[in-house]
Every structure is written in C-alpha cells, then in structure tokens.
N, C-alpha and C. Protein backbone atom coordinates (compact mmCIF):
# COMPACT_ATOMS: atom_id res chain seq x y z
N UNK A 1 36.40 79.15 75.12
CA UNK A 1 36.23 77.75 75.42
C UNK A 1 37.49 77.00 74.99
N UNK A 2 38.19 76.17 75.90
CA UNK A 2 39.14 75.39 75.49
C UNK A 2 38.76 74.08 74.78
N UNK A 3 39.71 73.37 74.16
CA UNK A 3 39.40 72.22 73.70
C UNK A 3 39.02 70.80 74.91
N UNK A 4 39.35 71.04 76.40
CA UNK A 4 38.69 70.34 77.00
C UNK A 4 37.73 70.62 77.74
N UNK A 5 36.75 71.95 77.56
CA UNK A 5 35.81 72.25 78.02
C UNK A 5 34.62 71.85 77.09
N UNK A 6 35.01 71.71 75.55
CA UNK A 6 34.17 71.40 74.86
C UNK A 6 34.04 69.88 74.94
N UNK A 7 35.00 68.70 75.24
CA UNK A 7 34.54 67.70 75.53
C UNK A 7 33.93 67.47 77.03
N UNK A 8 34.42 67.97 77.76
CA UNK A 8 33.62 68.50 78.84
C UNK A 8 32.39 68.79 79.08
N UNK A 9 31.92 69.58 78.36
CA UNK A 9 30.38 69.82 77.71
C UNK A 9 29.19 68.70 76.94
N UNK A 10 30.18 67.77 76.08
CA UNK A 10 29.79 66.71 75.47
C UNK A 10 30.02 65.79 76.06
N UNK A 11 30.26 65.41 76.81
CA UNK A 11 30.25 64.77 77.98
C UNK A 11 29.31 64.80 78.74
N UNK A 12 28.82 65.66 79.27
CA UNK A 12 27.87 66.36 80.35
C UNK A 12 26.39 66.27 79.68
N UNK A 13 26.23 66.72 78.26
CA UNK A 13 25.21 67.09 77.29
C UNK A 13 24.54 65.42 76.77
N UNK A 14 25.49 65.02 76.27
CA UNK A 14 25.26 64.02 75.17
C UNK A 14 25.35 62.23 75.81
N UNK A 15 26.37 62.51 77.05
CA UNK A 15 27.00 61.13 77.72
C UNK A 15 28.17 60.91 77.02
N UNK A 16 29.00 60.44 77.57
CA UNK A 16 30.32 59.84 76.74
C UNK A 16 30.33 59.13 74.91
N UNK A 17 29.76 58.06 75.30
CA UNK A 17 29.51 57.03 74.23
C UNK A 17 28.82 57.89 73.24
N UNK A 18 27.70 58.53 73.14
CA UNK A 18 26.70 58.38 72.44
C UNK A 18 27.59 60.34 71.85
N UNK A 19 27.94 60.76 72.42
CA UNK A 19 28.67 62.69 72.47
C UNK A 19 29.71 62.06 71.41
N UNK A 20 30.98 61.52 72.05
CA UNK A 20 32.10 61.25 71.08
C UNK A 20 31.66 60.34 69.75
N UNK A 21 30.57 59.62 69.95
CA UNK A 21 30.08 58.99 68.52
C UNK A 21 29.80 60.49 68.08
N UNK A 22 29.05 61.27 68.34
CA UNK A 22 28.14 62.48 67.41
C UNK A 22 29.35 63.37 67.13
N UNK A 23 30.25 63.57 67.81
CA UNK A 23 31.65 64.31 67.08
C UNK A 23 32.30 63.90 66.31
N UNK A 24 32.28 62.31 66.25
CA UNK A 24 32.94 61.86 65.15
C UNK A 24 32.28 62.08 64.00
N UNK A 25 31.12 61.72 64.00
CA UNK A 25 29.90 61.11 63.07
C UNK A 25 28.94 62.02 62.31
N UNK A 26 28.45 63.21 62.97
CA UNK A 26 27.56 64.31 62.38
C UNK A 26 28.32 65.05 61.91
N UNK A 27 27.90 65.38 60.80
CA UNK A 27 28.26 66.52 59.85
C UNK A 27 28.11 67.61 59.98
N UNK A 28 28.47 68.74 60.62
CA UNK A 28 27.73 69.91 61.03
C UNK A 28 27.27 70.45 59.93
N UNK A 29 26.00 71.32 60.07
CA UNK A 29 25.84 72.00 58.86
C UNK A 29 26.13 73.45 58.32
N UNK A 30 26.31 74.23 59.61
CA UNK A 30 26.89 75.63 59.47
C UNK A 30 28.75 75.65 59.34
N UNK A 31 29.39 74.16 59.73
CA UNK A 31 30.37 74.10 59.65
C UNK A 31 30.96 72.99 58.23
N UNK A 32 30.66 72.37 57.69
CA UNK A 32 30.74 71.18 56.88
C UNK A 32 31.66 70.14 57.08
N UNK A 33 31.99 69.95 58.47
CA UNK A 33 32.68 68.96 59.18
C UNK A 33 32.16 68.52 60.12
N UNK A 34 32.32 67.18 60.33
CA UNK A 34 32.33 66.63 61.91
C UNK A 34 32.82 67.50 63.16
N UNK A 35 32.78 67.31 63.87
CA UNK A 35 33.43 68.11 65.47
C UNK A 35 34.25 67.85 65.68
N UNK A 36 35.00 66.22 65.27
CA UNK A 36 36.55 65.72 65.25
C UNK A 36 37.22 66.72 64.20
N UNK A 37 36.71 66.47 62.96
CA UNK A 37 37.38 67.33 61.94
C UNK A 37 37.49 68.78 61.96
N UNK A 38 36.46 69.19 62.38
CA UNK A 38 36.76 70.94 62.80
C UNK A 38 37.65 71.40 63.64
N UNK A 39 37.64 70.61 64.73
CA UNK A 39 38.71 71.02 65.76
C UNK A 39 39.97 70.57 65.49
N UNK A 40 40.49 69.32 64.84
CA UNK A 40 41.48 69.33 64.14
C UNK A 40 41.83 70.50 62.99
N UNK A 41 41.10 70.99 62.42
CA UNK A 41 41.19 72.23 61.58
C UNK A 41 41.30 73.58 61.91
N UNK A 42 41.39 73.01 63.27
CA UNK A 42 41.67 74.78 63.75
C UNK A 42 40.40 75.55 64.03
N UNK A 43 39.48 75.02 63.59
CA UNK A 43 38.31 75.55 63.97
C UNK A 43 38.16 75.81 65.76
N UNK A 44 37.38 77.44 66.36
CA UNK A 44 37.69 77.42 67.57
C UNK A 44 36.85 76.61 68.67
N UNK A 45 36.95 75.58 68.95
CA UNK A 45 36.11 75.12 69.83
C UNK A 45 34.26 75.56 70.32
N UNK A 46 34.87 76.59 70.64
CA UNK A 46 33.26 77.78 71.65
C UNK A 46 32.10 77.54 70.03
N UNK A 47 33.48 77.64 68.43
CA UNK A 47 32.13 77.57 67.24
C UNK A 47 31.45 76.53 67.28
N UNK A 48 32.32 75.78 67.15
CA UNK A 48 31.84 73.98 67.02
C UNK A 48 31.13 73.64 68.03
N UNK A 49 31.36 73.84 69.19
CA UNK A 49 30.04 73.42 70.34
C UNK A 49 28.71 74.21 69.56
N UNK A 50 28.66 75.76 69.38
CA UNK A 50 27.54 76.05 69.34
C UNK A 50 26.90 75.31 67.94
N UNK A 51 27.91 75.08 66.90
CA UNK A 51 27.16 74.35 65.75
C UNK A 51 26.41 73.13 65.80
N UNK A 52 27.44 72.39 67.10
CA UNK A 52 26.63 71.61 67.21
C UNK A 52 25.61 71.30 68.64
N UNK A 53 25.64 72.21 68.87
CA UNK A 53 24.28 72.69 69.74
C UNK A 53 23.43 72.96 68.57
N UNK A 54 23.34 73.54 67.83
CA UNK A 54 21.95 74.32 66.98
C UNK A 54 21.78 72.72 66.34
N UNK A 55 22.59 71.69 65.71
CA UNK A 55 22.07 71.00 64.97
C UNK A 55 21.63 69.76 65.38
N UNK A 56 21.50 70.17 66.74
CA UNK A 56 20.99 68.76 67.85
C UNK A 56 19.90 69.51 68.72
N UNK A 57 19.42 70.19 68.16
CA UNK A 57 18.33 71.49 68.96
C UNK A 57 18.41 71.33 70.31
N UNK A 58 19.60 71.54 71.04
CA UNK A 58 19.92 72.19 72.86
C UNK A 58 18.93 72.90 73.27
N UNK A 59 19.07 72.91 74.23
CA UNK A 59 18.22 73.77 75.29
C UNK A 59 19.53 75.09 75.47
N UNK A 60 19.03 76.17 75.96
CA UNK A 60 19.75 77.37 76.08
C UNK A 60 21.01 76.80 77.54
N UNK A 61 20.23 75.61 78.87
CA UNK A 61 21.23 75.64 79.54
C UNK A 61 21.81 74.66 79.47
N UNK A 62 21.79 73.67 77.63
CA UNK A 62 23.17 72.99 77.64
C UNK A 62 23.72 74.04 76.61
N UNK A 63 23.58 74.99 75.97
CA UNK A 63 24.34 75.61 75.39
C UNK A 63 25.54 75.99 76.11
N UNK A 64 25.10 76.27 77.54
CA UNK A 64 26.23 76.95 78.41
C UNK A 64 26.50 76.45 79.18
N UNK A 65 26.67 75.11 79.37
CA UNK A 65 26.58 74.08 80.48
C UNK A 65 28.46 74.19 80.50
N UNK A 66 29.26 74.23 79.55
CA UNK A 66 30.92 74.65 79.68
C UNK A 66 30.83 76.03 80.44
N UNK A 67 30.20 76.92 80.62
CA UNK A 67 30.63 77.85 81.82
C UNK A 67 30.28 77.81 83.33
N UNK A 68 29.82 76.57 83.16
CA UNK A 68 29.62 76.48 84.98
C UNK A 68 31.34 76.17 85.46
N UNK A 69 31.21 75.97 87.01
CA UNK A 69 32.85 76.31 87.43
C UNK A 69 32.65 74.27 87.66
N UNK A 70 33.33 73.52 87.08
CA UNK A 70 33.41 72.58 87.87
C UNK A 70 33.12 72.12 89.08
N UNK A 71 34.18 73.03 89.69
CA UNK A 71 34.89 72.84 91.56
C UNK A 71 33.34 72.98 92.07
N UNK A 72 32.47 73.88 91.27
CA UNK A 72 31.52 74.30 91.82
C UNK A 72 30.41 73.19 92.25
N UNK A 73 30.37 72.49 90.89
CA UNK A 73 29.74 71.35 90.98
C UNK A 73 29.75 70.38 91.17
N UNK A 74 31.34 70.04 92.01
CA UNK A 74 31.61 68.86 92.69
C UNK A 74 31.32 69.47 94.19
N UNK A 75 31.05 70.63 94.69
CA UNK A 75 30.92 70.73 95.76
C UNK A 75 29.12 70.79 96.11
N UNK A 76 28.61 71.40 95.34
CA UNK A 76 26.84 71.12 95.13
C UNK A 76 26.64 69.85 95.34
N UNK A 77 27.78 68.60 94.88
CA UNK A 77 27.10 67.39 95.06
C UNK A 77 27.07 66.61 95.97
N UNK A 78 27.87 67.09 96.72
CA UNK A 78 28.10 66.84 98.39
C UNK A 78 27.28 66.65 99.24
C-alpha cells in the first residue's frame, strides 16, 4: 500500500472531513500514534490502515477497499 492509497482508502471509508480529522486525532492502539504521526514515522502505510481499521471496527470490504483498481471504478460508474 502506498501512502496515497491509504488516503485514498480514508477517503472512500471515512469521507474526507471526518477520515483526515480521525488521522490526525485517534490514537491508535496497536500503534501508539495517530495515522498522521505513524506515517510520518516511517511506519508502513498497509499497518496503519489496518490499525486503524481494527480500532474503528471496519467491515472486511473497507478493509480492502485500497485494492480495488480505481480506473475500474470510474468506469462501473458510467
């Protein structure tokens, strides 16, 4: 997972506003940072989504909602 697939994801998951508030703002608990702060730390992206998937209890298909193909889903919407 790249670092813009994971906002990508939080985006998609959470909505803009309310996703980038919860990355700034929640504390993960398997990680002991925010999602801003982890990924600034080098932490790898693919962890931090799933941490904070588990601590916002996701469903299994926003867990994986970053491996759909985009292109794919601008053309489904057609």
């Amino acid at each position: 997972m790249k670092h813009s697939e994971f906002w990508r994801a939080v985006d998609t998951v959470f909505g803009s506003a309310y996703g980038r508030s919860l990355a700034q703002d929640l504390v993960l608990s398997g990680i002991g940072r925010t999602s801003v702060e982890a990924l600034e730390a080098g932490v790898p992206p693919r962890d931090v989504w799933h941490a904070l998937c588990d601590d916002t209890d996701r469903s299994e298909a926003d867990r994986w909602v970053f491996r759909d193909d985009p292109r794919r889903r601008r053309r489904d919407t057609r």
